[in-house]
Protein backbone atom coordinates (compact mmCIF):
# COMPACT_ATOMS: atom_id res chain seq x y z
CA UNK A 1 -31.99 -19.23 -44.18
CA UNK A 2 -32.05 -18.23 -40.24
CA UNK A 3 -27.82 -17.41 -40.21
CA UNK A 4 -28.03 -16.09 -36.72
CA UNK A 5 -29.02 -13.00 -36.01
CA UNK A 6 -25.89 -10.60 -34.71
CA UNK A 7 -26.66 -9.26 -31.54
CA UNK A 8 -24.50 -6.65 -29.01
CA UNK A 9 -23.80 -7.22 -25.20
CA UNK A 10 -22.03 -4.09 -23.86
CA UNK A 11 -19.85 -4.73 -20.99
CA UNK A 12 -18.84 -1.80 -19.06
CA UNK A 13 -15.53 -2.12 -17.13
CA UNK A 14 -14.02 -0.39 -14.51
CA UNK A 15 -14.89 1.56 -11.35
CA UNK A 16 -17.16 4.50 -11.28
CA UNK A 17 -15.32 7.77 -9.92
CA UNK A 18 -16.57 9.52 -7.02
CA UNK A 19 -17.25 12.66 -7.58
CA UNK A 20 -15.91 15.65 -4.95
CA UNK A 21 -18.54 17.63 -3.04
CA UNK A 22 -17.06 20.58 -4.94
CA UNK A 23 -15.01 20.65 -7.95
CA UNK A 24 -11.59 22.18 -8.77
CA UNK A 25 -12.25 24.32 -11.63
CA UNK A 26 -10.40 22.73 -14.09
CA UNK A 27 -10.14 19.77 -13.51
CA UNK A 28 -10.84 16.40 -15.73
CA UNK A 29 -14.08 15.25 -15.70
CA UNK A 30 -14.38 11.48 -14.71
CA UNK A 31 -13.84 9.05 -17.59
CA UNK A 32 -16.31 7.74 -19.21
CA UNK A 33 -16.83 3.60 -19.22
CA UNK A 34 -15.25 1.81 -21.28
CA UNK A 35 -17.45 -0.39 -23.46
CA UNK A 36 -16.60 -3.44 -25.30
CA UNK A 37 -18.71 -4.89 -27.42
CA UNK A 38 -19.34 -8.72 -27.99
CA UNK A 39 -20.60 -10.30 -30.64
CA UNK A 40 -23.19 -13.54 -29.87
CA UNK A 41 -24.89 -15.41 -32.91
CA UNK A 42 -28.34 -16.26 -32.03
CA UNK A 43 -29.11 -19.45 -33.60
CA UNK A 44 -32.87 -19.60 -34.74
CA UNK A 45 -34.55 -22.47 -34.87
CA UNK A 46 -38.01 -23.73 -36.50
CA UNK A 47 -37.71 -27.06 -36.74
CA UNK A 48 -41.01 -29.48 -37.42
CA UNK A 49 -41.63 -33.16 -37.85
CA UNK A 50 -44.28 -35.05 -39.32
CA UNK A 51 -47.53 -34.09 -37.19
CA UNK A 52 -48.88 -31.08 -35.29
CA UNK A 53 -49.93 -32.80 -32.47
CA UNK A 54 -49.19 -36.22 -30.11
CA UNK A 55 -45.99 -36.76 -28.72
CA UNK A 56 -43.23 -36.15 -31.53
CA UNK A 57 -44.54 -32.68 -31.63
CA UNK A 58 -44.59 -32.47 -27.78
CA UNK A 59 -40.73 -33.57 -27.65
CA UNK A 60 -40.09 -30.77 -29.90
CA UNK A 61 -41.99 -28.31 -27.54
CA UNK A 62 -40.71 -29.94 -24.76
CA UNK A 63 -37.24 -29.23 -26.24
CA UNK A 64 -37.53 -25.89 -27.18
CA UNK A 65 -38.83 -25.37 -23.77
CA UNK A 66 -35.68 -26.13 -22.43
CA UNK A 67 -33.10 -24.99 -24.48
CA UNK A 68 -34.05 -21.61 -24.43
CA UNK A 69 -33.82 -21.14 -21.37
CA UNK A 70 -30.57 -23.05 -20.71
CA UNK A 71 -28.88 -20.93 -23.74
CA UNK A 72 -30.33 -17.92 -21.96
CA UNK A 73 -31.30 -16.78 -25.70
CA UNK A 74 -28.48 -17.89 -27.79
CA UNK A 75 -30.40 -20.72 -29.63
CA UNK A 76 -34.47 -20.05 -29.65
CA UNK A 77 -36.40 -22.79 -30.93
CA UNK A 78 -40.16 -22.63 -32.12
CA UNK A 79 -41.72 -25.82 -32.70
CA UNK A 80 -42.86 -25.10 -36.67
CA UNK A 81 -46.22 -27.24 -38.20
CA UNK A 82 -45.77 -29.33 -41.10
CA UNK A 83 -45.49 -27.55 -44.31
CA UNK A 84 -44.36 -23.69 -42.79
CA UNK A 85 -41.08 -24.33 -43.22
CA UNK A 86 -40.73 -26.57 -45.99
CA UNK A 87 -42.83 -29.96 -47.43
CA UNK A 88 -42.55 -32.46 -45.00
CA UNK A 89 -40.55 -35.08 -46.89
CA UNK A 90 -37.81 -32.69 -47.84
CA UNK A 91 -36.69 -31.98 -44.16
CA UNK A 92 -33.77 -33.69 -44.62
CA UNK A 93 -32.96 -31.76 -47.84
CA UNK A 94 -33.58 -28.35 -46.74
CA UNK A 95 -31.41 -28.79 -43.73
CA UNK A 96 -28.55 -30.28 -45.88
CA UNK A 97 -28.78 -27.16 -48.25
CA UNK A 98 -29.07 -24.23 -45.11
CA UNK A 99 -32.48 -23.71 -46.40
CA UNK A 100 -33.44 -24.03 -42.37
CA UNK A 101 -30.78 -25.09 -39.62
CA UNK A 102 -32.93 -28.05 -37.80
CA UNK A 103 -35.36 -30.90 -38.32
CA UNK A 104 -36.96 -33.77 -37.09
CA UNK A 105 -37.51 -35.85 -39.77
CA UNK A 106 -39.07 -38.87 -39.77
CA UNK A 107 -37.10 -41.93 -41.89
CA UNK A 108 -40.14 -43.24 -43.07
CA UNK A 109 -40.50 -40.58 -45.64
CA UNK A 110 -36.89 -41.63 -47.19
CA UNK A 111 -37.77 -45.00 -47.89
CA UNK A 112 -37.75 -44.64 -51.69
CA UNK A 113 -33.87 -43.05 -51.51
CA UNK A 114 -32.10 -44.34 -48.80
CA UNK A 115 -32.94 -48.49 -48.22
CA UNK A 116 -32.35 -48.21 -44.53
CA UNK A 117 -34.17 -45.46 -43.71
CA UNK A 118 -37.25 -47.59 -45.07
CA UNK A 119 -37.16 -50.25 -42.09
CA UNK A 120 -35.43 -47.97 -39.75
CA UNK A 121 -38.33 -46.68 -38.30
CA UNK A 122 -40.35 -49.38 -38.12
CA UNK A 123 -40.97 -51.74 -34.86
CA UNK A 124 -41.06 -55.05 -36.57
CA UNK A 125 -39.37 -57.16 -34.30
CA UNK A 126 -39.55 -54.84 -31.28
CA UNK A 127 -42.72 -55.36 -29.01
CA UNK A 128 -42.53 -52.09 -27.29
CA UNK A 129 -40.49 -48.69 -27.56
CA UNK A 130 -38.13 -49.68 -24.79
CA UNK A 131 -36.93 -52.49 -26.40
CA UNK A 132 -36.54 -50.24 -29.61
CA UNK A 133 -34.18 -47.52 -27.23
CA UNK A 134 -32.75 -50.02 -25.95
CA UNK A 135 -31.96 -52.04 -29.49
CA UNK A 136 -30.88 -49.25 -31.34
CA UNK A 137 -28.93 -46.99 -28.97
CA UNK A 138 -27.60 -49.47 -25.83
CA UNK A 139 -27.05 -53.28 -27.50
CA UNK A 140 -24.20 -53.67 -29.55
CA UNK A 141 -22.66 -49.99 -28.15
CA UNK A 142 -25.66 -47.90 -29.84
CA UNK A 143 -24.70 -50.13 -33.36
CA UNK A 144 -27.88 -49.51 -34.92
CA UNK A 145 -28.66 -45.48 -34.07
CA UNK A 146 -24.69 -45.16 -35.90
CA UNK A 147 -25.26 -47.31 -38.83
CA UNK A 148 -28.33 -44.93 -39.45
CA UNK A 149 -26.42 -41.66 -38.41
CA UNK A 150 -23.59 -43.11 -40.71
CA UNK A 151 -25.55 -43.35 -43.97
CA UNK A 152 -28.16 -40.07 -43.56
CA UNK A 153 -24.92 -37.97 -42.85
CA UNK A 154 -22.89 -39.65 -45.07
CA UNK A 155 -25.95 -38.67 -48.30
CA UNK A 156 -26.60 -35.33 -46.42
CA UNK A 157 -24.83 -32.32 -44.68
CA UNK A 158 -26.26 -32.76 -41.75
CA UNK A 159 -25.72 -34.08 -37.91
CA UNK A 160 -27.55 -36.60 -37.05
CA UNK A 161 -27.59 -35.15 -33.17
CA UNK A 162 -29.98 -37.05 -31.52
CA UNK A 163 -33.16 -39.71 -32.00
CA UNK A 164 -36.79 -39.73 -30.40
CA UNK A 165 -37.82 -43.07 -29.67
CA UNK A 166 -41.50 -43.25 -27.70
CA UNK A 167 -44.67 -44.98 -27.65
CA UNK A 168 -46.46 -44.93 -30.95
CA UNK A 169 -49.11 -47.40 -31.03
CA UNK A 170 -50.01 -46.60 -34.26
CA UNK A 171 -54.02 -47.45 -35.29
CA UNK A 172 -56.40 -47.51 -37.83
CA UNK A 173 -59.03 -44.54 -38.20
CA UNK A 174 -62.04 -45.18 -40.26
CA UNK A 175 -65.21 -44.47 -41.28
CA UNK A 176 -66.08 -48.07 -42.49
CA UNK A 177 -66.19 -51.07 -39.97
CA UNK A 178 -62.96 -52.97 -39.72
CA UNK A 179 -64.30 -56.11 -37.45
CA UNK A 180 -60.89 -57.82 -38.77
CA UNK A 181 -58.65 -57.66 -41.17
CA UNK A 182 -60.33 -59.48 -43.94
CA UNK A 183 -62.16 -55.99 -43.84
CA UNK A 184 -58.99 -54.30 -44.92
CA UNK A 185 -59.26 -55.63 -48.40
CA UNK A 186 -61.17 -53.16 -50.75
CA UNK A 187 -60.50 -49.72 -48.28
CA UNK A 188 -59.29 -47.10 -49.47
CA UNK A 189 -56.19 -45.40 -46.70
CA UNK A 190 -54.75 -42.01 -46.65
CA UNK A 191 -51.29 -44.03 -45.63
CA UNK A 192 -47.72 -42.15 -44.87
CA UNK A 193 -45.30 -44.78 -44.81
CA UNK A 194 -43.99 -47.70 -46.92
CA UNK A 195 -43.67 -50.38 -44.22
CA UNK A 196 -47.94 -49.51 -43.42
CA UNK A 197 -48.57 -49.20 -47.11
CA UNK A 198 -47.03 -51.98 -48.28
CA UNK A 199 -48.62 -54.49 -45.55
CA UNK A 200 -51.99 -52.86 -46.32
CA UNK A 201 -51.70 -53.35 -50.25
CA UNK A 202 -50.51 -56.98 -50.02
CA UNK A 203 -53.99 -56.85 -47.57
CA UNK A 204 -56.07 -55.61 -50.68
CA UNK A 205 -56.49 -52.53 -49.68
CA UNK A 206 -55.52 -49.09 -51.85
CA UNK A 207 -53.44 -46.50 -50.56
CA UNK A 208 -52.35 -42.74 -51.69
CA UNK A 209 -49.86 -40.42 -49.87
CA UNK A 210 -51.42 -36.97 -48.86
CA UNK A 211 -50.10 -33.93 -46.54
CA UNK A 212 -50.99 -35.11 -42.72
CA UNK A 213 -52.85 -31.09 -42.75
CA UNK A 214 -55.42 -32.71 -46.26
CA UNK A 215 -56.35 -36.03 -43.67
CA UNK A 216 -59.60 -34.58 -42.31
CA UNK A 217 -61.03 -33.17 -45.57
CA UNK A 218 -60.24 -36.53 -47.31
CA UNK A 219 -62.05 -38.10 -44.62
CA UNK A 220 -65.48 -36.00 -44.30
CA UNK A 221 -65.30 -36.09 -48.31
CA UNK A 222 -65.18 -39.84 -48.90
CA UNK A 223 -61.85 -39.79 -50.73
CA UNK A 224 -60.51 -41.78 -48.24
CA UNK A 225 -62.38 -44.45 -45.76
CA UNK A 226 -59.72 -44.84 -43.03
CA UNK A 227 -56.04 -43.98 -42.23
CA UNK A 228 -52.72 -44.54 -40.54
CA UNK A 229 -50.75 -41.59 -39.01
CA UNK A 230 -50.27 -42.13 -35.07
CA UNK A 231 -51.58 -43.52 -31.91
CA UNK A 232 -55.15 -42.35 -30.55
CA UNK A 233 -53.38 -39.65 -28.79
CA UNK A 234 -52.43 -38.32 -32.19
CA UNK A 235 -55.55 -38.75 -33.68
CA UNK A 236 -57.49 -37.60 -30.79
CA UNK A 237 -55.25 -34.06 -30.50
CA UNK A 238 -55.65 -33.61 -34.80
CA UNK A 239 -59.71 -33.92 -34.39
CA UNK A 240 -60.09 -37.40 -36.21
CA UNK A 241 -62.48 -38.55 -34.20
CA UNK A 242 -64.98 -36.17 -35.71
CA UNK A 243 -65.08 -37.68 -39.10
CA UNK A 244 -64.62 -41.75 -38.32
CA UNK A 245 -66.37 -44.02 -36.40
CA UNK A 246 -64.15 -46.71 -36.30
CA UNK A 247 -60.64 -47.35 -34.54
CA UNK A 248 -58.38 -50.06 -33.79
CA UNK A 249 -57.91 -50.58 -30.31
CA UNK A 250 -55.95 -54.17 -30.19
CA UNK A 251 -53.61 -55.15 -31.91
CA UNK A 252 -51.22 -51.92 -32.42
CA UNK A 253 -50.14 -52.23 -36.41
CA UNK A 254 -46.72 -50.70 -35.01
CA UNK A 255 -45.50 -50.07 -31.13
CA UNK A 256 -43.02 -47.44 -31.26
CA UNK A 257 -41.45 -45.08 -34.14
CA UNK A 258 -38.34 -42.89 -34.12
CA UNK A 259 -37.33 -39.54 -35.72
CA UNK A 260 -34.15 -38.18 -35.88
CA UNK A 261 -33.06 -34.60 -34.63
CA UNK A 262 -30.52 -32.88 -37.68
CA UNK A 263 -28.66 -29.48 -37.86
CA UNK A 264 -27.21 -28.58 -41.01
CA UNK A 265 -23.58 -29.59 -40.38
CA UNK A 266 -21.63 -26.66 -41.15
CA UNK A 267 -23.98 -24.88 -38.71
CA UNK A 268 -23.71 -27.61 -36.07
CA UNK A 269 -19.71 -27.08 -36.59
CA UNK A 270 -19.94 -23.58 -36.18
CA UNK A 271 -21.45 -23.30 -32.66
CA UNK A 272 -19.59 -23.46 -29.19
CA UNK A 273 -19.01 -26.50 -27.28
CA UNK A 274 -21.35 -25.37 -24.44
CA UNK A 275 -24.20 -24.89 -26.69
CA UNK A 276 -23.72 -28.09 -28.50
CA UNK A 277 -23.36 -29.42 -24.74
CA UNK A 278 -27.07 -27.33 -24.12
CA UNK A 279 -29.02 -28.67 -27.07
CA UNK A 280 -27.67 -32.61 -26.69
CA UNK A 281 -28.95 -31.70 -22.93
CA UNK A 282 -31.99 -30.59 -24.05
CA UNK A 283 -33.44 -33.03 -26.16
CA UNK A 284 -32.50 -35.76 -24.02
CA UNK A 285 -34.65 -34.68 -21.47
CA UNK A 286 -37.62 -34.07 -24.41
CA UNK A 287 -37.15 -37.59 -25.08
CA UNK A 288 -37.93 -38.72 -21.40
CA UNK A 289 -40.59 -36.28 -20.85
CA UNK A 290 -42.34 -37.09 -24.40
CA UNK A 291 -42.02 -40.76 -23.88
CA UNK A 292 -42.67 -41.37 -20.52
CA UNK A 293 -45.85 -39.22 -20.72
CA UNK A 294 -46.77 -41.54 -24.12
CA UNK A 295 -48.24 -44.27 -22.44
CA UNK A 296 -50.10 -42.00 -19.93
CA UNK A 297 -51.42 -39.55 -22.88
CA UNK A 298 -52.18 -42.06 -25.38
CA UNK A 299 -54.31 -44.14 -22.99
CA UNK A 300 -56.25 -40.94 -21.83
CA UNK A 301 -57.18 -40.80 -25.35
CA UNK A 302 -58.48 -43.92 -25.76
CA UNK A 303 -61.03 -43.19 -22.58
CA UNK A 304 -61.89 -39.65 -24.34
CA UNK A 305 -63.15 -40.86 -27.93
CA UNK A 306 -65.24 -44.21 -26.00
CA UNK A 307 -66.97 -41.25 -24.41
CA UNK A 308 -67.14 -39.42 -27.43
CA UNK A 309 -68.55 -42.19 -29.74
CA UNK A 310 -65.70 -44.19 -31.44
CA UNK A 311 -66.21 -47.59 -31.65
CA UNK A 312 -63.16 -49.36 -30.50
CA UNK A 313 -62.39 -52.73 -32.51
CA UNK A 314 -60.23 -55.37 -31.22
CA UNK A 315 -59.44 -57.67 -33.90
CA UNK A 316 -59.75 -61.83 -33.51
CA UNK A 317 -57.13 -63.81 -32.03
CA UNK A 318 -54.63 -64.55 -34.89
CA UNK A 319 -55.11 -61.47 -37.09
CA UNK A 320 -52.03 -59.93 -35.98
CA UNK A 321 -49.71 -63.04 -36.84
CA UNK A 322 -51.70 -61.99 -40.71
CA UNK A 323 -50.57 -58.54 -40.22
CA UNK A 324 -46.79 -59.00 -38.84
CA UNK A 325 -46.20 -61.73 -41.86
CA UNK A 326 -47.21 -59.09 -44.23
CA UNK A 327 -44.88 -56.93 -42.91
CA UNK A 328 -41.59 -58.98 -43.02
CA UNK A 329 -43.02 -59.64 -46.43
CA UNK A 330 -42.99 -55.70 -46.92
CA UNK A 331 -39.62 -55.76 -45.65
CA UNK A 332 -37.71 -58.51 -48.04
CA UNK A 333 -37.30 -55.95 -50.68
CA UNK A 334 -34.37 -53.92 -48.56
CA UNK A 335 -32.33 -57.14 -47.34
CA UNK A 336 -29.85 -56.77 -50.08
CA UNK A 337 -28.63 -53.62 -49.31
CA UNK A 338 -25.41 -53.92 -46.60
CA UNK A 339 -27.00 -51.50 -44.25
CA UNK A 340 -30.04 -52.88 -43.80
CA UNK A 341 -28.65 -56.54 -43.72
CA UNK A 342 -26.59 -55.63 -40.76
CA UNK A 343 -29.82 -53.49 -39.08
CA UNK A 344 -31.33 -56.50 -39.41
CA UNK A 345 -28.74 -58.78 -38.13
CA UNK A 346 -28.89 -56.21 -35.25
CA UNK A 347 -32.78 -56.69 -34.15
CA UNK A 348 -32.13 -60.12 -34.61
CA UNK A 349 -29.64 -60.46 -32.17
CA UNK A 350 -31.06 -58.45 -29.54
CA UNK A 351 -34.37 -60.35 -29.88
CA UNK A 352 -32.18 -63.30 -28.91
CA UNK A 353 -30.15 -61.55 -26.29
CA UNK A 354 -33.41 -60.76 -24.67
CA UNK A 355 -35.22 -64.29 -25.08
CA UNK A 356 -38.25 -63.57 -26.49
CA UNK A 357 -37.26 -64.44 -29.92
């Protein structure tokens, strides 16, 4: 546990005495400076999220970037890869325990405890990441990023302190042709989250869970033929392209994703108001930098693995009406719980509000 490590400023007050061209012999010799020490806790940060690469990692850079130098070494933040710290799907349990102070976790790998956390992160319903900032944190007074914060702090003891929304895009990587998505049925996916596995099982295809760092070996060893994990930026910046031949350029099987930024709350209460002031700062301007630069980034990609080799595959007209039915399919399981009623209610609404549902 990273408790701050205790560091001394020493402030010396008071005016220096001038000293006499010649002394009187005797007399006092000038007083030495009076030091008072202060005590600062340097906060030490290593948090991670779900990939080592693309642009959740960047916003973490990107914040880190700017908080220390804004806390002029108070807090410093180093962007950790997945699995240094701790397994990636217990980053909200090692920050509740103190284990590590911050995270960005991702909800999608909560689906199984907390219902809401399942369809949080998803995009069903939300054509672009704009619409999901806009849904979750502006309509409704922010409704839907509190009803999340609310339940997540409410299980954990943590601060839910701020939320990464950007481009995603996510795609399909694979070593097999996928012309459409009748191919789907009989591949076998390296998949990461519940609302892409469950889609992709009621498909026909198989899926297993496995570390994002295991992807590339499961790949150039056949255990897997394709895989979900980000957009072609992502995939591009882990080295994918070297062991597929195969990605899905149109449709995107999800827009935009969120993660969450946590600090274990009894650290989070501990620190000064102008720190807390520095870090909420911070990250908001990781979250324009890292999703404004999405769309530029993630396009770039595209035009490096053409040029590479990668076959990109646009799927017929229609498949994607298959793919978003399976989805909402997927997603029936979680309407009973309260939380994720009223989520829903919320997407709803602001899919009305802005006419396009």
């Amino acid at each position: 546990m990273f408790r701050g490590k205790k560091i001394k400023y020493l402030m010396f007050m008071g005016l220096a005495l001038a000293l006499a061209s010649s002394l009187v012999a005797g007399a006092c010799a000038p007083a030495a400076p009076e030091e008072v020490a202060e005590e600062v806790e340097v906060y030490r940060w290593e948090p991670a999220v779900w990939i080592n690469a693309g642009t959740p990692y960047d916003y973490l850079v990107y914040f880190s970037e700017n908080v220390n130098a804004a806390s002029d070494g108070r807090i410093v933040s180093t962007p950790s890869l997945v699995g240094a710290v701790c397994p990636v799907e217990e980053h909200m349990e090692a920050v509740s325990a103190g284990t590590t102070q911050a995270m960005l976790p991702t909800p999608s790998y909560w689906a199984g405890k907390v219902p809401i956390a399942a369809v949080y992160n998803t995009s069903i319903g939300l054509p672009s990441w704009v619409h999901q900032a806009n849904c979750y944190e502006v309509f409704q007074d922010g409704r839907a990023f509190e009803l999340y914060s609310e339940v997540m702090e409410g299980i954990y003891n943590v601060e839910v302190i701020h939320e990464r929304i950007g481009p995603m895009n996510i795609i399909i990587s694979s070593s097999a042709p996928i012309d459409d998505i009748t191919f789907l049925d009989g591949m076998k996916f390296r998949c990461g989250d519940d609302h892409l596995a469950g889609p992709l099982n009621a498909l026909g295809a198989s899926t297993v869970w496995a570390p994002g760092s295991e992807i590339y070996t499961m790949l150039a060893t056949g255990v897997v033929d394709a895989f979900t994990y980000g957009s072609s930026y992502d995939h591009y910046g882990m080295g994918f392209h070297e062991v597929t031949s195969y990605w899905l350029y149109s449709p995107s099987i999800m827009p935009s994703a969120n993660e969450q930024f946590v600090v274990n709350r009894d650290v989070w209460n501990g620190m000064a108001d102008d720190l807390k002031a520095m870090v909420v700062t911070a990250l908001d301007a990781a979250q324009y930098r890292s999703a404004t630069e999405g769309d530029y980034l993630i396009a770039s990609a595209w035009k490096d693995v053409a040029a590479y080799g990668i076959e990109l595959v646009t799927w017929p007209e229609g498949d994607y009406a298959v793919w978003v039915a399976a989805q909402v399919e997927w997603m029936k399981q979680y309407e009973d719980d309260p939380a994720v009623a009223e989520f829903i209610q919320i997407v709803n609404d602001y899919g009305e509000f802005m006419g396009y549902l």
